[in-house]
C-alpha atoms as a PDB file:
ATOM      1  CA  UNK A   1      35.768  29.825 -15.345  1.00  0.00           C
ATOM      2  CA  UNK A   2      32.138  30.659 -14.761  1.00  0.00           C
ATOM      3  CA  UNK A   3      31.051  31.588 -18.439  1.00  0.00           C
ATOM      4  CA  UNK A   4      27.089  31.561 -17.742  1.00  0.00           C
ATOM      5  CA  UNK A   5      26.331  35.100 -17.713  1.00  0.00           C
ATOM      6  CA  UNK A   6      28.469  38.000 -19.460  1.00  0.00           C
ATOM      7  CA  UNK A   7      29.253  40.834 -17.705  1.00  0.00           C
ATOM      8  CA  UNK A   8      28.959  44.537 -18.846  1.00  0.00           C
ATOM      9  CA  UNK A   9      31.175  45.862 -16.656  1.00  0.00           C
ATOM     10  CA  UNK A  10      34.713  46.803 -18.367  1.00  0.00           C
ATOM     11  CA  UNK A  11      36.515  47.237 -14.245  1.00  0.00           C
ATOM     12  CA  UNK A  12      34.408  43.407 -13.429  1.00  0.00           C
ATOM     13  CA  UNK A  13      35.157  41.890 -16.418  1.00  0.00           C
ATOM     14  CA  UNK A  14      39.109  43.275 -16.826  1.00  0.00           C
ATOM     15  CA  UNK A  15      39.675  41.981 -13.337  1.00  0.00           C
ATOM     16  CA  UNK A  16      37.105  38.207 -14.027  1.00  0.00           C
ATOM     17  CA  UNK A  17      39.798  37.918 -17.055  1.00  0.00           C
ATOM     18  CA  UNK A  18      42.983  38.233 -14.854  1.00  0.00           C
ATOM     19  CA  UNK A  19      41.676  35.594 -12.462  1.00  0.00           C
ATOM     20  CA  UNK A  20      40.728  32.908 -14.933  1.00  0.00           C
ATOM     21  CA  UNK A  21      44.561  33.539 -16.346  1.00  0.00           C
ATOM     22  CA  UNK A  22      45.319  32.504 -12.913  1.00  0.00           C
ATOM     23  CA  UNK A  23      43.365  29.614 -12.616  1.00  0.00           C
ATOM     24  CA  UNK A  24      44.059  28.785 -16.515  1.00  0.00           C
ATOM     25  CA  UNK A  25      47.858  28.300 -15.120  1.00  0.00           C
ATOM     26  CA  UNK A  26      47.724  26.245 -12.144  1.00  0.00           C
ATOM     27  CA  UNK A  27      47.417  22.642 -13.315  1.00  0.00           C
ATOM     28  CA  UNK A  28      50.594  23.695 -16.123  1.00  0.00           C
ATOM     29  CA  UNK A  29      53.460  21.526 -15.775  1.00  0.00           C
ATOM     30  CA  UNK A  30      56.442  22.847 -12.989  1.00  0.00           C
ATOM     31  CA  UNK A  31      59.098  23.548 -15.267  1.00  0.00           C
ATOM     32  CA  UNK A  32      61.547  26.967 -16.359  1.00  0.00           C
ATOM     33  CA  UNK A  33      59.271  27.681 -19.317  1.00  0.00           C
ATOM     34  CA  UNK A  34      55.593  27.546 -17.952  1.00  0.00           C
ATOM     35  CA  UNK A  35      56.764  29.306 -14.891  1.00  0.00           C
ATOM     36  CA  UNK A  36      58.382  32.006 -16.463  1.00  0.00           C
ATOM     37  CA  UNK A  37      55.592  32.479 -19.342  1.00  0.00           C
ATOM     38  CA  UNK A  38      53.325  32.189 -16.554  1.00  0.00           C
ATOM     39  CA  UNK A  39      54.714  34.995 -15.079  1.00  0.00           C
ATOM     40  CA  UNK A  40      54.439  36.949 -17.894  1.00  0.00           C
ATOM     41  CA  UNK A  41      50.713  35.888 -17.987  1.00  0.00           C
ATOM     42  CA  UNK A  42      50.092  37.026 -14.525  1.00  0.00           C
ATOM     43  CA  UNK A  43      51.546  40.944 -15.178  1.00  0.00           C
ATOM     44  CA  UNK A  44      49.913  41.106 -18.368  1.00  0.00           C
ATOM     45  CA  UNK A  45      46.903  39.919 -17.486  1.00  0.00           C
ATOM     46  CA  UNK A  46      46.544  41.710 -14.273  1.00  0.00           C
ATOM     47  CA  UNK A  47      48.147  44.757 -16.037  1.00  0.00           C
ATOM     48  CA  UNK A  48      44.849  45.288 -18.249  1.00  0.00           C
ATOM     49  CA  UNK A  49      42.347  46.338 -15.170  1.00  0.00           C
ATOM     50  CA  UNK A  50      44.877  47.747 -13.330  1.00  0.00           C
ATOM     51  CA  UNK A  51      45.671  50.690 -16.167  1.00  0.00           C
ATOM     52  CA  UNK A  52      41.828  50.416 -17.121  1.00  0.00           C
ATOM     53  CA  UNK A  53      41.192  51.719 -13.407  1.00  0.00           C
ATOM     54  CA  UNK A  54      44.236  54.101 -13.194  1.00  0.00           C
ATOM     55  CA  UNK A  55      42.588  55.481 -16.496  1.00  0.00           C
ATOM     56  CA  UNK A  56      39.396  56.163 -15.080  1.00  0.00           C
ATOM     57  CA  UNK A  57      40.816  58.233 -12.274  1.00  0.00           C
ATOM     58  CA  UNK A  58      43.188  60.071 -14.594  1.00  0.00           C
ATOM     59  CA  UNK A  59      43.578  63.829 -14.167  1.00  0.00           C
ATOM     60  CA  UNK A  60      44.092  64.806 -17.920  1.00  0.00           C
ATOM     61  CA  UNK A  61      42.666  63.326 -21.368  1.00  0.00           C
ATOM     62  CA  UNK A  62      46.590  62.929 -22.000  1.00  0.00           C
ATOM     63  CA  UNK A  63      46.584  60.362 -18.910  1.00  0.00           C
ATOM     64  CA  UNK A  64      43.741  58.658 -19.531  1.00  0.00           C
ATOM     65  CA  UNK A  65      44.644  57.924 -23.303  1.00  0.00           C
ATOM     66  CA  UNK A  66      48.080  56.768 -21.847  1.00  0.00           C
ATOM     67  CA  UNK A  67      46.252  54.347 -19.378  1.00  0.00           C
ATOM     68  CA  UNK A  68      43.841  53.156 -21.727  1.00  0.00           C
ATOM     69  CA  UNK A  69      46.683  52.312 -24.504  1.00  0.00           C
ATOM     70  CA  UNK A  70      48.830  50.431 -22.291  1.00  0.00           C
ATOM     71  CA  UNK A  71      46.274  48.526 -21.338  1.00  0.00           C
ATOM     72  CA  UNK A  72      45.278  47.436 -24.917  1.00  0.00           C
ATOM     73  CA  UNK A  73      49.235  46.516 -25.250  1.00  0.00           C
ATOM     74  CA  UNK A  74      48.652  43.849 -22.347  1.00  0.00           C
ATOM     75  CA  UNK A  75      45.673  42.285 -23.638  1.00  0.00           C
ATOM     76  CA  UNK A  76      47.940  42.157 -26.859  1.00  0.00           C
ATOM     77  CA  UNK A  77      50.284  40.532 -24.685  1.00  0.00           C
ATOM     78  CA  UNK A  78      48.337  38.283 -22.468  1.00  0.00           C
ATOM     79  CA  UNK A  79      47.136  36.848 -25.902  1.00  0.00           C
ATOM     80  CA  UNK A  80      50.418  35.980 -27.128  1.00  0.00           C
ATOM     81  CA  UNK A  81      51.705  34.437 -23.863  1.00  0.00           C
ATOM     82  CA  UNK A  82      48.257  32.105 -23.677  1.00  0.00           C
ATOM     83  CA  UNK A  83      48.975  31.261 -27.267  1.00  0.00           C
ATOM     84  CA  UNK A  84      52.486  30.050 -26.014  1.00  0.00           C
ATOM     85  CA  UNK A  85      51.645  28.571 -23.247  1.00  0.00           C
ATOM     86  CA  UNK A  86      49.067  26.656 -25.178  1.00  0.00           C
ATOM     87  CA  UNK A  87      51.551  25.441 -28.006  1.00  0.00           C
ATOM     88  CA  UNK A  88      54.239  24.552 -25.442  1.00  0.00           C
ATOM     89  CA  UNK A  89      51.833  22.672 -23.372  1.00  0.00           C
ATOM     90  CA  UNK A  90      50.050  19.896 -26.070  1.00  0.00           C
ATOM     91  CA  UNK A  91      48.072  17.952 -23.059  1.00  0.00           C
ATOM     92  CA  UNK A  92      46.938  21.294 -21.584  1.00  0.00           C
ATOM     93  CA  UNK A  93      43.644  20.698 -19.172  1.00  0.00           C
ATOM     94  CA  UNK A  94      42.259  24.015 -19.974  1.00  0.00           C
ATOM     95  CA  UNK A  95      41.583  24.982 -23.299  1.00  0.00           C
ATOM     96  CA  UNK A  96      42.894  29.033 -23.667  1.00  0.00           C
ATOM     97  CA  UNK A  97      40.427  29.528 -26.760  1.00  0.00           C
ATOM     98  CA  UNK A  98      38.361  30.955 -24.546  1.00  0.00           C
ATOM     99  CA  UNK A  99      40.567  33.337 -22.925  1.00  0.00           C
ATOM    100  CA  UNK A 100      41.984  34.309 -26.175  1.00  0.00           C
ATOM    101  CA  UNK A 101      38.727  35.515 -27.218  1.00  0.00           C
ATOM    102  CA  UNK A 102      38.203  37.337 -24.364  1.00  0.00           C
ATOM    103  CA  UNK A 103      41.238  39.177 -24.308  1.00  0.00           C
ATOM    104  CA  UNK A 104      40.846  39.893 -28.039  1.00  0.00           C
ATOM    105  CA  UNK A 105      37.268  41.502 -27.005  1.00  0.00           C
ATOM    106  CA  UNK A 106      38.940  43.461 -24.285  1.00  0.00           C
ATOM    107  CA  UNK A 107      41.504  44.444 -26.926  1.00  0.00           C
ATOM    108  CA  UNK A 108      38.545  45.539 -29.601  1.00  0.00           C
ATOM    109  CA  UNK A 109      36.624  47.522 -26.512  1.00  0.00           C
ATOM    110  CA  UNK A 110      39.632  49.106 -25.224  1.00  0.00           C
ATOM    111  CA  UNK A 111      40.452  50.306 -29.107  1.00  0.00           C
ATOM    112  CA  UNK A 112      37.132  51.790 -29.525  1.00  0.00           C
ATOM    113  CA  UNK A 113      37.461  53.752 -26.151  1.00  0.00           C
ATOM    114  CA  UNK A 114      40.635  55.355 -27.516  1.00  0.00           C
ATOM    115  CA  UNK A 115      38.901  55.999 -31.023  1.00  0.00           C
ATOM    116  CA  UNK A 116      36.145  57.628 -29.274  1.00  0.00           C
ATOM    117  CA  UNK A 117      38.361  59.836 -26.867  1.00  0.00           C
ATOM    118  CA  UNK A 118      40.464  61.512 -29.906  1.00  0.00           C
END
């Protein structure tokens, strides 16, 4: 989780976030819980960049708007999952602050693409 330098781009960045949730979930405990929250973590998270991109090759404003909203539901979504994952696991290796906040700017950015495109 390389946070040294940001990045501008929303496709880099969207796709950067999915693969820290990835790494973020390896060293959780094997058990029903973390692997089916995990799971969930993985869609969501993935999700995001993969409607942000689908948006951006959209054929109608309608589309787009769509694509652009459901990808501000799963950074909604991959926030509450860390969250859980986080309070389920108390001697977690990797601390999901981090990741929270990032999907929470994703979230923000996402919001103010939709505001703009009414």
């Amino acid at each position: 989780m390389d946070n040294s330098k940001p990045v501008y781009n929303l496709e880099e960045r969207t796709f950067q976030f999915a693969k820290d949730c990835r790494i973020f979930i390896k060293p959780l405990p094997s058990n029903i819980t973390n692997k089916e929250d995990s799971k969930q973590l993985v869609r969501s998270s993935g999700s995001i960049g993969a409607n942000y991109i689908e948006a951006n090759e959209s054929l109608s404003k309608k589309d787009f708007l769509m694509r652009i909203k459901i990808s501000r539901k799963e950074a909604k979504e991959s926030i509450y999952w860390l969250r859980l994952l986080n309070e389920i696991n108390e001697k977690q290796i990797n601390d999901p602050k981090r990741l929270i906040q990032e999907a929470t700017e994703l979230k923000k950015m996402l919001s103010a693409i939709i505001e703009k495109s009414k």
